[in-house]
N, C-alpha and C. Protein backbone atom coordinates (compact mmCIF):
# COMPACT_ATOMS: atom_id res chain seq x y z
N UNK A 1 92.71 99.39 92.98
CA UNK A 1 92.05 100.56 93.49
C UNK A 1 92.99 101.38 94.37
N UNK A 2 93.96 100.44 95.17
CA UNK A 2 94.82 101.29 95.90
C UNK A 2 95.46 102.49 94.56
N UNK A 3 96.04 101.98 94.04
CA UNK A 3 96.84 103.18 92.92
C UNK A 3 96.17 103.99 92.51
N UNK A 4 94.79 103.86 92.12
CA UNK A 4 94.08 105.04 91.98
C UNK A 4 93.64 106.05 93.01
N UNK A 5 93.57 105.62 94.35
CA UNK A 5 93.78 106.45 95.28
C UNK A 5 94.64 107.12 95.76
N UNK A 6 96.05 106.13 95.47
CA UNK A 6 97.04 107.02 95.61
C UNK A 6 97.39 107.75 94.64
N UNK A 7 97.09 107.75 93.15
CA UNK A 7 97.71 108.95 92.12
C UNK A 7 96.63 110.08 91.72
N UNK A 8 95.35 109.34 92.44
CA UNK A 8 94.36 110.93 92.11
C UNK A 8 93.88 109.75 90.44
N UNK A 9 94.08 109.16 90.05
CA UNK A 9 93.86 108.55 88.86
C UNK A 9 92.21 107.56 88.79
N UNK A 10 91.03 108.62 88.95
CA UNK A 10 89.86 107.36 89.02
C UNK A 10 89.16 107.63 87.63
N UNK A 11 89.67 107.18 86.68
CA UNK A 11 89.47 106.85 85.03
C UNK A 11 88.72 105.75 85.21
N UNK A 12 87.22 105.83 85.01
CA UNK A 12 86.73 104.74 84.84
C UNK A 12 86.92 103.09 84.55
N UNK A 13 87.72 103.23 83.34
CA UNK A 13 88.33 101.93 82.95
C UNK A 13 89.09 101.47 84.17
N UNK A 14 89.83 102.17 84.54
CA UNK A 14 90.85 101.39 85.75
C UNK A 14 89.81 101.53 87.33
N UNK A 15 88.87 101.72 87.47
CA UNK A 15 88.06 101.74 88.84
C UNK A 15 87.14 101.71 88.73
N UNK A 16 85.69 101.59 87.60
CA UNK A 16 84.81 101.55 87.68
C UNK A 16 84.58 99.94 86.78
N UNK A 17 84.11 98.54 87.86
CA UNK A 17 83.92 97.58 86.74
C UNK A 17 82.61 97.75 85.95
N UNK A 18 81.52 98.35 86.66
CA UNK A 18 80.25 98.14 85.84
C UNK A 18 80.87 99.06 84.40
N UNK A 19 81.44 100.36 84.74
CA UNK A 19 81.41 101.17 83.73
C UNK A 19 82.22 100.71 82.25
N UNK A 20 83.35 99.73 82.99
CA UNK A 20 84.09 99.13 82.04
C UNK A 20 84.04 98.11 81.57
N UNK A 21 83.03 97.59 81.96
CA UNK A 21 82.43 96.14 80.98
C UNK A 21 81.20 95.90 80.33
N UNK A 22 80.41 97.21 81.37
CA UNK A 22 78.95 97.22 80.45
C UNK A 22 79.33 98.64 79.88
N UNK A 23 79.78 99.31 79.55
CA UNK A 23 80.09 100.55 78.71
C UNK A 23 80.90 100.62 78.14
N UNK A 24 82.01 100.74 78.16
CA UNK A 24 83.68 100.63 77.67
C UNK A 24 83.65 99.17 76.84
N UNK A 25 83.16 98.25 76.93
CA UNK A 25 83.07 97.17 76.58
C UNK A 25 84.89 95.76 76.86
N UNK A 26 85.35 96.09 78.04
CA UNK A 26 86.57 95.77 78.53
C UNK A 26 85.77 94.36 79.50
N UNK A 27 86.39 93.53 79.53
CA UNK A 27 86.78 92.44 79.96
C UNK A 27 86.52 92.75 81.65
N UNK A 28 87.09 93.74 82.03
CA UNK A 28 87.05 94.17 83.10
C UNK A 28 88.09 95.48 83.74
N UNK A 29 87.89 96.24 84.76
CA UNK A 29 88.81 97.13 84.66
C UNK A 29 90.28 96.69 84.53
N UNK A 30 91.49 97.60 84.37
CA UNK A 30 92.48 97.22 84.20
C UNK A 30 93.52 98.63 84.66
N UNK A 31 94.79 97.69 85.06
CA UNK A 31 96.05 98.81 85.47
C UNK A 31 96.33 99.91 84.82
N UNK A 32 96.37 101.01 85.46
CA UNK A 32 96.70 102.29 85.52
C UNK A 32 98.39 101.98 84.41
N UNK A 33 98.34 102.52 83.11
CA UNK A 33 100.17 102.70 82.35
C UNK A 33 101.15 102.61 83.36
N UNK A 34 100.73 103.77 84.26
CA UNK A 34 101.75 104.44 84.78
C UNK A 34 102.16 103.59 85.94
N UNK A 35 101.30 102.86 86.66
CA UNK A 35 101.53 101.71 87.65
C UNK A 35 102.44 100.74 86.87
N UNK A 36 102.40 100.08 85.55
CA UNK A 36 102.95 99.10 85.13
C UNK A 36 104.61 99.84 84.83
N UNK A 37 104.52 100.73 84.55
CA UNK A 37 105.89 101.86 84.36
C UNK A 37 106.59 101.51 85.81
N UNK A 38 105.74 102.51 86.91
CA UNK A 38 107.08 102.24 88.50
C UNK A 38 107.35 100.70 88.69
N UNK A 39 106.13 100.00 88.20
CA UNK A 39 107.33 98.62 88.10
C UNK A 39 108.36 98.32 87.45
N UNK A 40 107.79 98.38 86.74
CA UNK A 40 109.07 98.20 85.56
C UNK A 40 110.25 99.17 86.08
N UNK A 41 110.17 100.20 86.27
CA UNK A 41 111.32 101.00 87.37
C UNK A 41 112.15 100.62 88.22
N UNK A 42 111.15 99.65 89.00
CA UNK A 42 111.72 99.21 89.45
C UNK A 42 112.27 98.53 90.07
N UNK A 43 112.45 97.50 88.97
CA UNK A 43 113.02 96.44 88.34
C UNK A 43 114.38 96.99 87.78
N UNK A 44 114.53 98.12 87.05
CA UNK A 44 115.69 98.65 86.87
C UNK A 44 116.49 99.18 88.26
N UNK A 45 115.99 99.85 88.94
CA UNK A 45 116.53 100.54 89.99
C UNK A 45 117.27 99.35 90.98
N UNK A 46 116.39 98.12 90.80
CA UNK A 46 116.80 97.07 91.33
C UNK A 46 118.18 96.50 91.16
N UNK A 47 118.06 96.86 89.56
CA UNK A 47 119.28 96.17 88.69
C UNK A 47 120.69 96.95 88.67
N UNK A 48 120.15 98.54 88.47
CA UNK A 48 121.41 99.18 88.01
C UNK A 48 121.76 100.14 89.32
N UNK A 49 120.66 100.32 90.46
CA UNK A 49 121.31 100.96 91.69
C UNK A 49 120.23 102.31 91.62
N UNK A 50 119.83 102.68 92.96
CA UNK A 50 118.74 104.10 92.86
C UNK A 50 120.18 105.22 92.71
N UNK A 51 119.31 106.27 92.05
CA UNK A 51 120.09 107.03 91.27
C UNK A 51 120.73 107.24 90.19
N UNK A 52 120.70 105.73 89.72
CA UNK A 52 121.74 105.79 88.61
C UNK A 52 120.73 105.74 87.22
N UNK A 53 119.64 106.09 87.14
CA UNK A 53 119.13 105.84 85.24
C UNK A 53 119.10 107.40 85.29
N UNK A 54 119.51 107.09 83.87
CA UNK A 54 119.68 108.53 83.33
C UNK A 54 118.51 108.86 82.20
N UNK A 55 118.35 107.85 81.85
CA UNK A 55 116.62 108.23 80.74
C UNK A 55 115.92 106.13 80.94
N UNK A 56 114.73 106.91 80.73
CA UNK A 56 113.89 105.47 81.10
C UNK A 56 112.64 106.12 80.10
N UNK A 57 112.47 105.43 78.91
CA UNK A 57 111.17 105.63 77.93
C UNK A 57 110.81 104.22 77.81
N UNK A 58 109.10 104.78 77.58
CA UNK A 58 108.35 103.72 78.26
C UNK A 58 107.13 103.19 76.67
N UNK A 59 106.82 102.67 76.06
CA UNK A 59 105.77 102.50 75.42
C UNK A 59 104.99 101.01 75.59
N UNK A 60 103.04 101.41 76.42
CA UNK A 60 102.40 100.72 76.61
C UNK A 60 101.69 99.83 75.87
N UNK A 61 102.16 98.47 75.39
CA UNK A 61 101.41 97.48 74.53
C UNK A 61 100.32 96.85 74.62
N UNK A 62 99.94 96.55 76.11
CA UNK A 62 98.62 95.71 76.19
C UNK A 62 98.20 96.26 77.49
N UNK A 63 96.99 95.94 77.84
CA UNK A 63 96.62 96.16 79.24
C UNK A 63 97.14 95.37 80.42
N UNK A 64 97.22 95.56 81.09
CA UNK A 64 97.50 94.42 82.35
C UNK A 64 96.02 94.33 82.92
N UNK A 65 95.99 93.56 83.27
CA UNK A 65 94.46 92.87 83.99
C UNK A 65 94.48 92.03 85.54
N UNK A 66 93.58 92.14 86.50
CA UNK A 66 93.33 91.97 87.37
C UNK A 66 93.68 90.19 87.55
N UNK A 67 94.96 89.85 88.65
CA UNK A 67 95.19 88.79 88.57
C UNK A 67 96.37 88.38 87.29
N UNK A 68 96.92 89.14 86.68
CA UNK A 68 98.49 89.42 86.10
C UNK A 68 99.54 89.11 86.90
N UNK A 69 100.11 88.15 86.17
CA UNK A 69 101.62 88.07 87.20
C UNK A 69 102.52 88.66 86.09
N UNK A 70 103.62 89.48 86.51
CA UNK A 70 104.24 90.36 85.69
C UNK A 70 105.67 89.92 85.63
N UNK A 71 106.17 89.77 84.64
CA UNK A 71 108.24 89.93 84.72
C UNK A 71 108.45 90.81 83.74
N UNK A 72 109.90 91.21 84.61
CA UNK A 72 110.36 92.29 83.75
C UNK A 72 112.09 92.02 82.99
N UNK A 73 112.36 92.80 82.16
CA UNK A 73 113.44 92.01 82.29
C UNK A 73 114.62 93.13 81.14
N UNK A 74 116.40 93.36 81.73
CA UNK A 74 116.74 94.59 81.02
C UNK A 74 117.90 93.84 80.24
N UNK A 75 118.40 93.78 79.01
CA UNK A 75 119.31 93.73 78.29
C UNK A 75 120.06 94.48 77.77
N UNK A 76 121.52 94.37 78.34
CA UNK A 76 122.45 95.36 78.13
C UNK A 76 122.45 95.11 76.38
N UNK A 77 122.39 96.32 76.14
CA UNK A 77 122.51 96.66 74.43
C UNK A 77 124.14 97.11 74.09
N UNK A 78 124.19 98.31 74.88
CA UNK A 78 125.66 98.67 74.60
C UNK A 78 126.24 99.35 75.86
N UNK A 79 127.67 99.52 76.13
CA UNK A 79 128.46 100.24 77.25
C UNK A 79 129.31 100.86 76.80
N UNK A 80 129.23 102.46 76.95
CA UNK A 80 129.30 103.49 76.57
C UNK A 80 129.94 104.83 77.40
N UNK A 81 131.22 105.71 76.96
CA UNK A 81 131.96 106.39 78.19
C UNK A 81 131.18 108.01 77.35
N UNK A 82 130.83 108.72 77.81
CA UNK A 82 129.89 110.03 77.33
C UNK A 82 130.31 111.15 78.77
N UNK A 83 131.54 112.08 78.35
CA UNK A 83 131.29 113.25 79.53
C UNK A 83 132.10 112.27 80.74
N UNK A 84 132.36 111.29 80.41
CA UNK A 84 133.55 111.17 81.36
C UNK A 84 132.83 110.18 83.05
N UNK A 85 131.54 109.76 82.27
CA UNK A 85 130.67 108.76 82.49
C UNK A 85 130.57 107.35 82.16
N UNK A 86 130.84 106.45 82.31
CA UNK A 86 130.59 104.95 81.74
C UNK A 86 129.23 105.28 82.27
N UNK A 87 128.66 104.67 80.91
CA UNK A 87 126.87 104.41 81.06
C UNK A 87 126.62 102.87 80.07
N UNK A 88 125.56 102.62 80.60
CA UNK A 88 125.01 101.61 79.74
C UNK A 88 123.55 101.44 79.30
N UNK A 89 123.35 101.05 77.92
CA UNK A 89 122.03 101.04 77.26
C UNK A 89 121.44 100.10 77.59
N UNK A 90 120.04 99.90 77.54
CA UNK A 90 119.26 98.57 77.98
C UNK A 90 117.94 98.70 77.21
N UNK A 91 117.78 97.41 77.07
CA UNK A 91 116.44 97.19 75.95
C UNK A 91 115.69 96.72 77.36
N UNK A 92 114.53 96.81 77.79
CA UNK A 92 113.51 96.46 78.71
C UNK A 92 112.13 95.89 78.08
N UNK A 93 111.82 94.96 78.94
CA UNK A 93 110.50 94.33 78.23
C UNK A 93 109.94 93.92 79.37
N UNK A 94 108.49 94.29 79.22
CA UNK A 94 107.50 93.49 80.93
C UNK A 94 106.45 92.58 80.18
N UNK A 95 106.51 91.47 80.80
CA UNK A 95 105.44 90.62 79.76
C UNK A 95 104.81 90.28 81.40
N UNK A 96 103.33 89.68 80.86
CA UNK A 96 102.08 88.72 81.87
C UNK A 96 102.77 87.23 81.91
N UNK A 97 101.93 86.81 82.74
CA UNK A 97 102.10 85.04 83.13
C UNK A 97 101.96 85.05 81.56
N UNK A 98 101.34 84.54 80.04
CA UNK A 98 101.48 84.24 79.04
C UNK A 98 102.20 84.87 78.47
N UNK A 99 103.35 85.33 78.88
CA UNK A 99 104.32 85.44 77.56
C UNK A 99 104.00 87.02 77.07
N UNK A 100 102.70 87.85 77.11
CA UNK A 100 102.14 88.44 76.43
C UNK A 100 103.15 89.76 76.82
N UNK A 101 103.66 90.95 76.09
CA UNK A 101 104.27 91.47 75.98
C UNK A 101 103.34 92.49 76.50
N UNK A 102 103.52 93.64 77.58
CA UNK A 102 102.82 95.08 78.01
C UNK A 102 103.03 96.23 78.38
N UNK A 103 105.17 95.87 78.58
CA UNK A 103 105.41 97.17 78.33
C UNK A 103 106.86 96.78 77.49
N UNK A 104 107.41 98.25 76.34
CA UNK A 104 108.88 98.12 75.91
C UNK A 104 109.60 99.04 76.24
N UNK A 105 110.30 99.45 76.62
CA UNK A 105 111.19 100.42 77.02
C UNK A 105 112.62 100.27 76.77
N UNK A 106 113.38 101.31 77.07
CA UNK A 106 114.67 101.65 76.83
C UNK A 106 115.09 102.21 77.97
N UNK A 107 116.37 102.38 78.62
CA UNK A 107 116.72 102.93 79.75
C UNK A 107 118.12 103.20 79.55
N UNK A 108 118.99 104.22 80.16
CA UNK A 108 120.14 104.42 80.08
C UNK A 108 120.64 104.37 81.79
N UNK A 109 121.55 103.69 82.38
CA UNK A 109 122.18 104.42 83.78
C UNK A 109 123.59 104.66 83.65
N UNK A 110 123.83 105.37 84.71
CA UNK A 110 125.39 105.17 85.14
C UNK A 110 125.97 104.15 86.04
N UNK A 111 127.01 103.61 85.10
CA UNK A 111 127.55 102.49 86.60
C UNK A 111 129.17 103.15 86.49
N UNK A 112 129.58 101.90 87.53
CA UNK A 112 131.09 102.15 87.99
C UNK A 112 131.70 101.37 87.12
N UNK A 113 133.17 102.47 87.05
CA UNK A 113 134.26 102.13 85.91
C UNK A 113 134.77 100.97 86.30
C-alpha cells in the first residue's frame, strides 16, 4: 500500500483485497509492475554504479504477491566499445522464493576501460 501512495497508483488489483478476490477473481492483491522494475533497478545500479545504464527494458511475467521474497540477478552477455564508450550488455532476470520467474529484462551501462 505504501507504493501506491507513493506513485498515485490505487488500481484496485494492487490495493483493494475485497475487490481483487471477490471480483477480479486474484488470489489476493498484488505488486504494482513498476515497483518490481525499481527493484530490479536496483539491483543493477547496485551492480554497474548510479549513472551508468544506458537502456534498461523491462517485460512483466508473473505477479508478485504479498509475502514474495525476490532475487534478481544480471549476466554479462557481451562487452562492447560504441562512440568511444566501453559498455556492457546484460541479460536480467527477477524470480520469487520458488524459482518462479517475474521479471526479464535487458540492460546496457557504461563502465571503465
Amino acid at each position: 500500500m505504501t507504493y501506491a501512495g507513493a506513485s498515485g497508483g490505487y488500481n484496485p488489483p494492487h490495493s483493494d483485497e475485497p475487490y481483487s478476490t471477490q471480483i477480479a477473481g486474484y488470489p489476493s492483491v498484488f505488486a504494482h509492475g513498476m515497483l518490481t522494475m525499481g527493484l530490479t533497478g536496483k539491483m543493477l545500479t547496485n551492480y554497474v554504479g548510479d549513472g551508468r545504464l544506458t537502456k534498461f527494458g523491462v517485460r512483466f511475467t508473473n505477479q508478485v504477491w504479498p509475502g514474495d521474497t525476490l532475487g534478481a540477478t544480471a549476466t554479462v552477455t557481451e562487452v562492447k566499445g560504441e562512440n568511444g564508450q566501453k559498455l556492457v550488455e546484460l541479460d536480467v532476470a527477477t524470480v520469487n522464493q520458488d524459482g518462479k520467474g517475474v521479471v526479464r529484462a535487458y540492460a546496457e551501462a557504461r563502465i571503465d576501460p
